[in-house]
PDB file of N, CA and C in Angstrom:
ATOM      1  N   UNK A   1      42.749 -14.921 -28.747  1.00  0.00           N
ATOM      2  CA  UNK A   1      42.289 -15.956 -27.852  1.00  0.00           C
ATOM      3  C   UNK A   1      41.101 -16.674 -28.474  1.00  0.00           C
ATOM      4  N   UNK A   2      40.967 -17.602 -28.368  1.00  0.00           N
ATOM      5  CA  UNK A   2      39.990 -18.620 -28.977  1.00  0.00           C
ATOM      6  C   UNK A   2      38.865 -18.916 -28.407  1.00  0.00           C
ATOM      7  N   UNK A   3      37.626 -18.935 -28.530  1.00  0.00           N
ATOM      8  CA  UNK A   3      36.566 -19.140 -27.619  1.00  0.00           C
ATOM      9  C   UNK A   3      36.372 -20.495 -27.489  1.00  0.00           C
ATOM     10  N   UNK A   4      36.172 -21.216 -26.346  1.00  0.00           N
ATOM     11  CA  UNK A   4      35.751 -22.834 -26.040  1.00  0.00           C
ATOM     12  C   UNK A   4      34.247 -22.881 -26.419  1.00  0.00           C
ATOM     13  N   UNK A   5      33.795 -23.784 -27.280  1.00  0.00           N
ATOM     14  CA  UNK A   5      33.010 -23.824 -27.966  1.00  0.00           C
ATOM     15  C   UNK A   5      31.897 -25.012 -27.576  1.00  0.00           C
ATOM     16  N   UNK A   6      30.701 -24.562 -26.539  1.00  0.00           N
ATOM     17  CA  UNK A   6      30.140 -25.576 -25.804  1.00  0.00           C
ATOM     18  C   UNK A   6      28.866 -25.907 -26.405  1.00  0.00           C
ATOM     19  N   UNK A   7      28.555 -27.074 -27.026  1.00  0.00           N
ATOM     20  CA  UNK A   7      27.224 -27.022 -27.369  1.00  0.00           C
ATOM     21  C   UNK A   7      25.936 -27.331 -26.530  1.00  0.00           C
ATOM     22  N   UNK A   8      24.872 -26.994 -26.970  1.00  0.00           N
ATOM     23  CA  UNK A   8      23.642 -26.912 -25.795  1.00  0.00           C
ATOM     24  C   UNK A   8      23.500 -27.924 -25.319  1.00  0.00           C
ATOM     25  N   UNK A   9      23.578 -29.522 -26.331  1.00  0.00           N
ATOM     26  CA  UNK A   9      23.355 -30.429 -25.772  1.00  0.00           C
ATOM     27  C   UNK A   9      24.770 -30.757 -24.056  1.00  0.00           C
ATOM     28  N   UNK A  10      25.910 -30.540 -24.512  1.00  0.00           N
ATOM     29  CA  UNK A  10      26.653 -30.678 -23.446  1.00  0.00           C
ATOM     30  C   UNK A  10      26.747 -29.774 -22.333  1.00  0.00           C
ATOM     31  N   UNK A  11      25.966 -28.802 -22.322  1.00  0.00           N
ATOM     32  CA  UNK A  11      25.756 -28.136 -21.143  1.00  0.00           C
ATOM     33  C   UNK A  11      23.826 -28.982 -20.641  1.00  0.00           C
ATOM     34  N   UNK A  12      23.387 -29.214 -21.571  1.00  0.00           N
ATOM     35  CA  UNK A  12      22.238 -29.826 -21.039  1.00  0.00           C
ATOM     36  C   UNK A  12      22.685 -31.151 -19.799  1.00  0.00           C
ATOM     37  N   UNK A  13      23.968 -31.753 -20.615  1.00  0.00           N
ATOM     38  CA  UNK A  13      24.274 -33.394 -19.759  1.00  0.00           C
ATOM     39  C   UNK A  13      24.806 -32.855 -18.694  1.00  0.00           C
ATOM     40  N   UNK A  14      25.330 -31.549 -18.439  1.00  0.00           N
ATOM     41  CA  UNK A  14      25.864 -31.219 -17.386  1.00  0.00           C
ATOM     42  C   UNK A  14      25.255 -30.908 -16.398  1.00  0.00           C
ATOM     43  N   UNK A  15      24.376 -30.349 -16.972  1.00  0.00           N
ATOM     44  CA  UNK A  15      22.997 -29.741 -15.526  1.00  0.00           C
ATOM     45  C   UNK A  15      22.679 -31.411 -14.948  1.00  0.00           C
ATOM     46  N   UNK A  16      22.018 -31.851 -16.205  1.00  0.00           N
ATOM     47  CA  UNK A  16      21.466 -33.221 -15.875  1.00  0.00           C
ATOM     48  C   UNK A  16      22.435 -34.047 -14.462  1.00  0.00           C
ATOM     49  N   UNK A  17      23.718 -33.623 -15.129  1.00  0.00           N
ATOM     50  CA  UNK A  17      24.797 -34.543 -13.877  1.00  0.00           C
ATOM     51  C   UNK A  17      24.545 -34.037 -12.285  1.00  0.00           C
ATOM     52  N   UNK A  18      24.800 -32.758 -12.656  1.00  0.00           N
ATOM     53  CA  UNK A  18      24.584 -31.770 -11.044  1.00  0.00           C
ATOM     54  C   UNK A  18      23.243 -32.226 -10.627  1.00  0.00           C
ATOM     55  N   UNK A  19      21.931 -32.040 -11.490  1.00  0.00           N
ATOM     56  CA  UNK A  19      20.916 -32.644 -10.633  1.00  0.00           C
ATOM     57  C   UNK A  19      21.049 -33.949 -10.214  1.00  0.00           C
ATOM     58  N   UNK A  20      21.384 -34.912 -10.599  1.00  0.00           N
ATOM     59  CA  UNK A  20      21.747 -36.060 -10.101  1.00  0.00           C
ATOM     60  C   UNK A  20      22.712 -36.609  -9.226  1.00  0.00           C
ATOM     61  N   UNK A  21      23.795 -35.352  -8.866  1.00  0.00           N
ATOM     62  CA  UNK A  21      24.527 -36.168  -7.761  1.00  0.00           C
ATOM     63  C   UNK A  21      23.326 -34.975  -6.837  1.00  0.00           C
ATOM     64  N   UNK A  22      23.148 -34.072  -7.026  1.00  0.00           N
ATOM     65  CA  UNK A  22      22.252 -33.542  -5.708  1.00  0.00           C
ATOM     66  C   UNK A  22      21.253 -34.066  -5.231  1.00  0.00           C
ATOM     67  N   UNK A  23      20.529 -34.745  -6.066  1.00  0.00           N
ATOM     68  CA  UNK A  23      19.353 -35.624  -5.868  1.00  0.00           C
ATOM     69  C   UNK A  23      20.054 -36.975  -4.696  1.00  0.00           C
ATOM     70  N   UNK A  24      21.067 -37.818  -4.886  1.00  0.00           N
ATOM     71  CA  UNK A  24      22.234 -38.416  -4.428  1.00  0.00           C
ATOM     72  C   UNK A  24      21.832 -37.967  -2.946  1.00  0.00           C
ATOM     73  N   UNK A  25      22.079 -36.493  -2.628  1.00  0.00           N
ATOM     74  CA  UNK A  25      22.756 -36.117  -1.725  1.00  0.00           C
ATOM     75  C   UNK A  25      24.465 -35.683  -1.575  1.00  0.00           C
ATOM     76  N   UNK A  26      25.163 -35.652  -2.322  1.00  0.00           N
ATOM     77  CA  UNK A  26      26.689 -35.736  -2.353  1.00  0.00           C
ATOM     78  C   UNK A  26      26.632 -34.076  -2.463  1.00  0.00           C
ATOM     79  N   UNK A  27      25.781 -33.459  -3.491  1.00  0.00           N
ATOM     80  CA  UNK A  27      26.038 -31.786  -3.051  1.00  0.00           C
ATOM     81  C   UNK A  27      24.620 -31.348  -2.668  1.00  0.00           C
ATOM     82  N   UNK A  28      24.996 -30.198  -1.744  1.00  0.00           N
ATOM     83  CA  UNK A  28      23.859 -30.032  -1.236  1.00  0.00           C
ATOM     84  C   UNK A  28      24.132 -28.324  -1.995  1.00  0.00           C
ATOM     85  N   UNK A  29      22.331 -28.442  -2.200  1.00  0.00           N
ATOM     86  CA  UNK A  29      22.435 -26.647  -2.961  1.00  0.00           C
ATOM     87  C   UNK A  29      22.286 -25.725  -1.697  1.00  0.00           C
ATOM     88  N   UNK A  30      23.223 -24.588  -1.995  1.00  0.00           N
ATOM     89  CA  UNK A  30      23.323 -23.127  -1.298  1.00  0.00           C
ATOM     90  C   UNK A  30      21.496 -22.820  -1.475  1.00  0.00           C
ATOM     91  N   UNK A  31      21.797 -22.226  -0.028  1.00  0.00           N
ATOM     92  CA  UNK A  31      20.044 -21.680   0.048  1.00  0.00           C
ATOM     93  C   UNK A  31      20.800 -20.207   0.129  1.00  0.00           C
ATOM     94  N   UNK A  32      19.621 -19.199  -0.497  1.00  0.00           N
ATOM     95  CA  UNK A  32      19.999 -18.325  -0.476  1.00  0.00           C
ATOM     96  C   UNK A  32      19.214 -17.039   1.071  1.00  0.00           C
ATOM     97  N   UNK A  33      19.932 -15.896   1.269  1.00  0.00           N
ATOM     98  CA  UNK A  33      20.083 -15.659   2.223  1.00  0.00           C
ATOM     99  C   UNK A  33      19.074 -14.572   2.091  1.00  0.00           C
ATOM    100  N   UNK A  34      18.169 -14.625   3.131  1.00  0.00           N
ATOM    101  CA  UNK A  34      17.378 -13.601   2.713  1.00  0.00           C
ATOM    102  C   UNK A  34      17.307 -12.360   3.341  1.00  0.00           C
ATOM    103  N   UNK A  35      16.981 -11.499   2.474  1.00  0.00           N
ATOM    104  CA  UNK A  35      17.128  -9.771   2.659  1.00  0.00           C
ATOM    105  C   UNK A  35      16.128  -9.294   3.411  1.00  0.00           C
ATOM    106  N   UNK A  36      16.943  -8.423   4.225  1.00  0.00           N
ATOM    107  CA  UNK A  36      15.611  -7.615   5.115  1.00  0.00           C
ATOM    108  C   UNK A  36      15.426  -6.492   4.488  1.00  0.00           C
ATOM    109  N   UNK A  37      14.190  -6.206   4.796  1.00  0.00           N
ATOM    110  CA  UNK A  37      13.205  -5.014   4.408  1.00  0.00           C
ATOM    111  C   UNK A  37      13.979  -3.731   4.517  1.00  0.00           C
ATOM    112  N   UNK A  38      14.456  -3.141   3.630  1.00  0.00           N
ATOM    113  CA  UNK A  38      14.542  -1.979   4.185  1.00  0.00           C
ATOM    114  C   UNK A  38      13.228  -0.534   4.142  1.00  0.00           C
ATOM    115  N   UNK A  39      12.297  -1.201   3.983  1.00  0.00           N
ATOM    116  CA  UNK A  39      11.185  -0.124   4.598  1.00  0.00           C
ATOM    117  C   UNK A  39      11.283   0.381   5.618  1.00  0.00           C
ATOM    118  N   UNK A  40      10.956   1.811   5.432  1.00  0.00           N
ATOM    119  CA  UNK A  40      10.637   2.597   6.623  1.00  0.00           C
ATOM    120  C   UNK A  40       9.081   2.041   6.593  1.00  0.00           C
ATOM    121  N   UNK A  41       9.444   1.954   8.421  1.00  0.00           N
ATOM    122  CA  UNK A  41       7.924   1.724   9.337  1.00  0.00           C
ATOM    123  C   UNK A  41       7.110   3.536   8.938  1.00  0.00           C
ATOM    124  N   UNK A  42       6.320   2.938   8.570  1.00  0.00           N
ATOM    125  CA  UNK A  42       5.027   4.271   7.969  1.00  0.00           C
ATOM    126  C   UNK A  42       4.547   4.846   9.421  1.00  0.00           C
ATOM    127  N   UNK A  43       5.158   6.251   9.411  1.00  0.00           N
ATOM    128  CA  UNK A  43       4.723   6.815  10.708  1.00  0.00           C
ATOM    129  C   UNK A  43       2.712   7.636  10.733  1.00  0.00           C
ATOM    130  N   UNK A  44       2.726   7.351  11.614  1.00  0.00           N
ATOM    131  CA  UNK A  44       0.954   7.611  11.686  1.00  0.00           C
ATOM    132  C   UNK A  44       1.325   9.344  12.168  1.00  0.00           C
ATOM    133  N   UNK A  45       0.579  10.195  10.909  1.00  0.00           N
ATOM    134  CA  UNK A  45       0.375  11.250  10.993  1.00  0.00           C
ATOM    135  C   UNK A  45      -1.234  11.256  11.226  1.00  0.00           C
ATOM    136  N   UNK A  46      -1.622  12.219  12.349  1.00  0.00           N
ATOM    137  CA  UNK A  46      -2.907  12.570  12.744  1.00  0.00           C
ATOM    138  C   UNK A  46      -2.854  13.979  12.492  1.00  0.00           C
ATOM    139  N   UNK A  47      -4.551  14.192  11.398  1.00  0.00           N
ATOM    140  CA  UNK A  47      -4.858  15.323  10.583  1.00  0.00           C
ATOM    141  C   UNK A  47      -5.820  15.949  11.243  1.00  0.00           C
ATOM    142  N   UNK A  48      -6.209  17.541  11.604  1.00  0.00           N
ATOM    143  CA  UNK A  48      -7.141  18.357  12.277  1.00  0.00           C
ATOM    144  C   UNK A  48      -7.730  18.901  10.841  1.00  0.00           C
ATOM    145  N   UNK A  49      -9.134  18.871  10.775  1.00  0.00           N
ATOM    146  CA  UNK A  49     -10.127  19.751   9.894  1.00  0.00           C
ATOM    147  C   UNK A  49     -10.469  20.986  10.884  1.00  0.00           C
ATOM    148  N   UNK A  50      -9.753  22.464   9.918  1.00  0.00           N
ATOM    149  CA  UNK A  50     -10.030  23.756  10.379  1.00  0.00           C
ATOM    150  C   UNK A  50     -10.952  24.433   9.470  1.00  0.00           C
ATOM    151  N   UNK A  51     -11.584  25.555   9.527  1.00  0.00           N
ATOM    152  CA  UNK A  51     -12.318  26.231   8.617  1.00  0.00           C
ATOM    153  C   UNK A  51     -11.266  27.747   8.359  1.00  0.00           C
ATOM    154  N   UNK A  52     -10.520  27.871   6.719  1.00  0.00           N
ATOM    155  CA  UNK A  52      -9.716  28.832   6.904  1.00  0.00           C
ATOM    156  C   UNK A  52     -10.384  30.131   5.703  1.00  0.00           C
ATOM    157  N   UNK A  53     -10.400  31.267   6.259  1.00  0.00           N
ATOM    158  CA  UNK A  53     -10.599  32.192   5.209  1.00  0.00           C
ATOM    159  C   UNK A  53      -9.638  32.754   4.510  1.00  0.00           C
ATOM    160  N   UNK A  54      -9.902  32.799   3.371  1.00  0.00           N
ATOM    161  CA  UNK A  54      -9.018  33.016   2.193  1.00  0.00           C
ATOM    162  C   UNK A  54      -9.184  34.380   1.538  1.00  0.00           C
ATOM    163  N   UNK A  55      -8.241  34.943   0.719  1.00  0.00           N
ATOM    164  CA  UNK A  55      -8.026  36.070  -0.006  1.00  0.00           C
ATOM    165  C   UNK A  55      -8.443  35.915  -1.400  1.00  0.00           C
ATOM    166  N   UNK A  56      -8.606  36.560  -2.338  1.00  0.00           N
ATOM    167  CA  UNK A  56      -8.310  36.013  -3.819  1.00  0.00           C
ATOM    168  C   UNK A  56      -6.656  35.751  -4.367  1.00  0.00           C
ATOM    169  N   UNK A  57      -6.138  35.660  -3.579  1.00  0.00           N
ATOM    170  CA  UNK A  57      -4.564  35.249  -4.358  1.00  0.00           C
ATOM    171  C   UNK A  57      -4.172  33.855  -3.027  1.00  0.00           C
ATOM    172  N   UNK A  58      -5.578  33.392  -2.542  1.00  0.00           N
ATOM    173  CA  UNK A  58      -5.537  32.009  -1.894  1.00  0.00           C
ATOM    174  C   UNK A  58      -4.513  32.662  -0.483  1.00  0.00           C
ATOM    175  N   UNK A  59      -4.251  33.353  -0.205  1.00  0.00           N
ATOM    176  CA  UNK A  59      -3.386  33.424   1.306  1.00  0.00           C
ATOM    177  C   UNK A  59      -4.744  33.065   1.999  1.00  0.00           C
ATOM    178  N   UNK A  60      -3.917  32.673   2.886  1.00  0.00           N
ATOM    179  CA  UNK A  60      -4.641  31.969   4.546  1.00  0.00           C
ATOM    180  C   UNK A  60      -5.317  33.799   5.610  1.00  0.00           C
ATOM    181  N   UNK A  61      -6.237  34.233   5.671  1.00  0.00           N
ATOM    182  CA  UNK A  61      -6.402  35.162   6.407  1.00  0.00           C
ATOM    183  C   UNK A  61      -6.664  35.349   7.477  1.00  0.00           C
ATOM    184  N   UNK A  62      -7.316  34.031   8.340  1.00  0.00           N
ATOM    185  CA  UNK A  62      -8.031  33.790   9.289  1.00  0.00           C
ATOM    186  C   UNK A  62      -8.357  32.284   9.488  1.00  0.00           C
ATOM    187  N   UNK A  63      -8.179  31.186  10.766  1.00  0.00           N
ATOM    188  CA  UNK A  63      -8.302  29.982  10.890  1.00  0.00           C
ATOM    189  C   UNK A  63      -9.104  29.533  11.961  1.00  0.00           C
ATOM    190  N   UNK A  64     -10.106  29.138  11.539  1.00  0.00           N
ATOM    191  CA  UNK A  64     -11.176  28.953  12.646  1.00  0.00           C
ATOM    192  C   UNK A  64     -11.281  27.400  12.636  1.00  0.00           C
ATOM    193  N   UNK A  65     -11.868  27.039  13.886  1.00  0.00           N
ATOM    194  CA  UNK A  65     -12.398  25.630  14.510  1.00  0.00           C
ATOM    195  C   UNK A  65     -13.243  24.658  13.436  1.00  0.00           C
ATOM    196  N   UNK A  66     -13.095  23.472  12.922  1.00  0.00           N
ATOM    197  CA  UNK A  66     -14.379  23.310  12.565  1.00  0.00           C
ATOM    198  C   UNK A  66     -15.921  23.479  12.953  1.00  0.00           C
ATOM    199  N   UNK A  67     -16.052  23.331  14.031  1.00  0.00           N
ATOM    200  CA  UNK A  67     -17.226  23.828  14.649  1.00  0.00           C
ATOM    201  C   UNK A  67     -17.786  25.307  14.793  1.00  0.00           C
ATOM    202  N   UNK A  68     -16.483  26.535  14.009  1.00  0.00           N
ATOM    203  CA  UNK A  68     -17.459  27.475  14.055  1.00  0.00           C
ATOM    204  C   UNK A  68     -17.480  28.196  12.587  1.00  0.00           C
ATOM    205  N   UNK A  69     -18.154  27.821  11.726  1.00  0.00           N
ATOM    206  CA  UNK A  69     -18.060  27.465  10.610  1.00  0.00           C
ATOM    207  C   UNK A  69     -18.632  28.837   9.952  1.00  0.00           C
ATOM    208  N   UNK A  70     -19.640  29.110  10.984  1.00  0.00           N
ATOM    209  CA  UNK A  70     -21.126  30.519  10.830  1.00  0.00           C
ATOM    210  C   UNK A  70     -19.789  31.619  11.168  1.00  0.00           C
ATOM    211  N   UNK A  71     -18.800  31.761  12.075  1.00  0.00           N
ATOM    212  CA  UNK A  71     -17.852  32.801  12.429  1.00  0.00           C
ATOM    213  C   UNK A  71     -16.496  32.884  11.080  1.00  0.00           C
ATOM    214  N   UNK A  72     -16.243  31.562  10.732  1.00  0.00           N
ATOM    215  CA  UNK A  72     -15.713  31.782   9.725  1.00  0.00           C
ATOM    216  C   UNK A  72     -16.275  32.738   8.587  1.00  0.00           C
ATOM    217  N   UNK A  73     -17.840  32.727   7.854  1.00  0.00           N
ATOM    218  CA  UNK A  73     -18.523  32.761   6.685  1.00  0.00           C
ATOM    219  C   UNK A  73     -18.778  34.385   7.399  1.00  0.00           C
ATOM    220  N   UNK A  74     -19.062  34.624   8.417  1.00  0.00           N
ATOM    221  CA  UNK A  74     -18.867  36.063   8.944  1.00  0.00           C
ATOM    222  C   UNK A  74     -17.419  36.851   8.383  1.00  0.00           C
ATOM    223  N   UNK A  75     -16.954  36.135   9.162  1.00  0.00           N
ATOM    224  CA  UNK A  75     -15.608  37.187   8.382  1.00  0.00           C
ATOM    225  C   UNK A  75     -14.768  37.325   7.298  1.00  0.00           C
ATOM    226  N   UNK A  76     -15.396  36.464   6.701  1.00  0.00           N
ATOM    227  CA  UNK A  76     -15.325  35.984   5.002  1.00  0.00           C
ATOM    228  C   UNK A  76     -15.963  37.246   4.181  1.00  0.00           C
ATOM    229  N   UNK A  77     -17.694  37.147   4.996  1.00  0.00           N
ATOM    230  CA  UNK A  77     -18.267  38.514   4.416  1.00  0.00           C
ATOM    231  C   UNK A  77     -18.231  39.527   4.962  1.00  0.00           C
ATOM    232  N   UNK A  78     -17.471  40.074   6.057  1.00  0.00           N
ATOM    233  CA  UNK A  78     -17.274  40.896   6.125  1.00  0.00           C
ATOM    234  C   UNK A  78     -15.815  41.885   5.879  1.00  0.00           C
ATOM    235  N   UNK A  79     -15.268  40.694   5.192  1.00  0.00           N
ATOM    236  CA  UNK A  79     -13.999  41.715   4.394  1.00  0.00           C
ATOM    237  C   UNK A  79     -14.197  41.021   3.251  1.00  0.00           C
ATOM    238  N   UNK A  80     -15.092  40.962   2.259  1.00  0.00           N
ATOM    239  CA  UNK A  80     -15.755  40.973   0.959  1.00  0.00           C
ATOM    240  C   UNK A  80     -16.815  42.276   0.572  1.00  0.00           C
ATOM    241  N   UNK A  81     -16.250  43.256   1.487  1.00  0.00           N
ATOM    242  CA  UNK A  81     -17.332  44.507   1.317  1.00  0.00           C
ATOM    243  C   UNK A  81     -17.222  44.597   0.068  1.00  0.00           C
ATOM    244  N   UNK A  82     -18.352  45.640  -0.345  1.00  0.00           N
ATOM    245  CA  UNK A  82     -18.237  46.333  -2.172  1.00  0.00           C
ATOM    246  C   UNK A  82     -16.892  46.787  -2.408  1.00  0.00           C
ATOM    247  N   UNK A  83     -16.220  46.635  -3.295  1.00  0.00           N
ATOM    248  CA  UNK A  83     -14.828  47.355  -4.200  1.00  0.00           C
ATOM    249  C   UNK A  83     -14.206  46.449  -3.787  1.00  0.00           C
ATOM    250  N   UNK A  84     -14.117  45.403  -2.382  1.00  0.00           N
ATOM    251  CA  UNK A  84     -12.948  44.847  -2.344  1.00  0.00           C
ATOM    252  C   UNK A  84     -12.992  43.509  -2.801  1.00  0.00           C
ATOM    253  N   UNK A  85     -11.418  42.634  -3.224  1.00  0.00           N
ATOM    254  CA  UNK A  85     -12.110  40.977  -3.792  1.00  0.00           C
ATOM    255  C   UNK A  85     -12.657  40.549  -2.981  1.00  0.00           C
ATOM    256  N   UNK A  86     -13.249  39.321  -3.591  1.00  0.00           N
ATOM    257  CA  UNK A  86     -13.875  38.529  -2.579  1.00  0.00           C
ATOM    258  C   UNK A  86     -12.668  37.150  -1.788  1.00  0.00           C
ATOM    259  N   UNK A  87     -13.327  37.638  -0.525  1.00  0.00           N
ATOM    260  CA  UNK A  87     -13.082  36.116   0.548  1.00  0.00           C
ATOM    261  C   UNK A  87     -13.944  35.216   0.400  1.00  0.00           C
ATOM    262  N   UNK A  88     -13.270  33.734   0.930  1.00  0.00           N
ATOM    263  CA  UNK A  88     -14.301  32.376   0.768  1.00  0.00           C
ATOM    264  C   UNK A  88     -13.213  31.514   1.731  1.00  0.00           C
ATOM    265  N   UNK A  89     -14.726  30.983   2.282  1.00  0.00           N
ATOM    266  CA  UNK A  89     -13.838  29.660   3.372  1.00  0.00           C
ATOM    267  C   UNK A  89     -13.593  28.756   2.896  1.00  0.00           C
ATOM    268  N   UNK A  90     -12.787  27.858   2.968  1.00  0.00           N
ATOM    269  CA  UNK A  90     -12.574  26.707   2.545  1.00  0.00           C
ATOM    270  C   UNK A  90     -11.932  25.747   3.601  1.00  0.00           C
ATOM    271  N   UNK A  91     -12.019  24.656   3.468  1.00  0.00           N
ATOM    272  CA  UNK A  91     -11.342  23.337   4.704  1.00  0.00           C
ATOM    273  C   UNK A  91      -9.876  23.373   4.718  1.00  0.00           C
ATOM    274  N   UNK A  92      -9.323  23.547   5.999  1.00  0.00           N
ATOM    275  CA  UNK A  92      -7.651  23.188   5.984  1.00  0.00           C
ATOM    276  C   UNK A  92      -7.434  22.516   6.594  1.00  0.00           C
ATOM    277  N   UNK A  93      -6.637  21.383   6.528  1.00  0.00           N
ATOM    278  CA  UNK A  93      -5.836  20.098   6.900  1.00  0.00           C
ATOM    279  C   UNK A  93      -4.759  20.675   7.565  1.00  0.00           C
ATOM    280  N   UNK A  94      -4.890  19.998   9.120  1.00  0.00           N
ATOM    281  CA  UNK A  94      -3.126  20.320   9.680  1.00  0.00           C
ATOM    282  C   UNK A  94      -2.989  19.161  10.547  1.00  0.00           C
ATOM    283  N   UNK A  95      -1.314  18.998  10.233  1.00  0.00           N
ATOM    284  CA  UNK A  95      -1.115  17.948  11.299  1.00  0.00           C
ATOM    285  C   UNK A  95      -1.242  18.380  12.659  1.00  0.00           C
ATOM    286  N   UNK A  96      -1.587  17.483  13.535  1.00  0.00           N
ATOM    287  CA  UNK A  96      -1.751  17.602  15.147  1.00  0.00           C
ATOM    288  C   UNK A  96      -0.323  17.080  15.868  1.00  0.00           C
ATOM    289  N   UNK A  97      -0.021  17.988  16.315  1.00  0.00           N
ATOM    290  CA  UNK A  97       1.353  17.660  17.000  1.00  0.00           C
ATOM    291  C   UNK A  97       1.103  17.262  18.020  1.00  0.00           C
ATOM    292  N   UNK A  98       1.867  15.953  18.684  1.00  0.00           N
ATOM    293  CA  UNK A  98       1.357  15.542  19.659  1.00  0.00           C
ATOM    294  C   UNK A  98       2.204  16.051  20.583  1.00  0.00           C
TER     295      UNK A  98
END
């Protein structure tokens, strides 16, 4: 099969033509159709600050209020006796279920 062999200039006169009968009015250009979003609407998660005591291999041992922060650091040191690892409080994030 043989390829039709178009040179730039004759595809240039061709555009040139189409803009000019459109300019005319005789064709009118396709508008194109526009796409909806498919985003998900971003759901609002609401976060609680707890005070949680920890193990040395990071397990959760105990989860206290932020506000009682002195009861957390209590029982942090008091199962950090001598021989055993140490506990440490640290902040935990939880969602609030409504």
């Amino acid at each position: 099969m043989a390829r039709k062999v178009v040179s730039r200039k004759q595809k240039r006169e061709e555009a040139e033509a189409a803009e000019a009968l459109e300019a005319e009015g005789k064709i009118k250009k396709k508008k194109k159709a526009k796409r909806k979003s498919r985003k998900k609407e971003p759901v609002e998660v609401r976060m609680k600050v707890y005070w949680g005591v920890f193990n040395h291999a990071m397990k959760r041992v105990a989860l206290y209020e932020f506000n009682q922060k002195k009861a957390a650091q209590k029982k942090a040191s008091d199962l950090s006796v001598e021989g055993k690892p140490p506990h440490f409080v640290a902040k935990v994030k939880q969602e609030v279920e409504a």
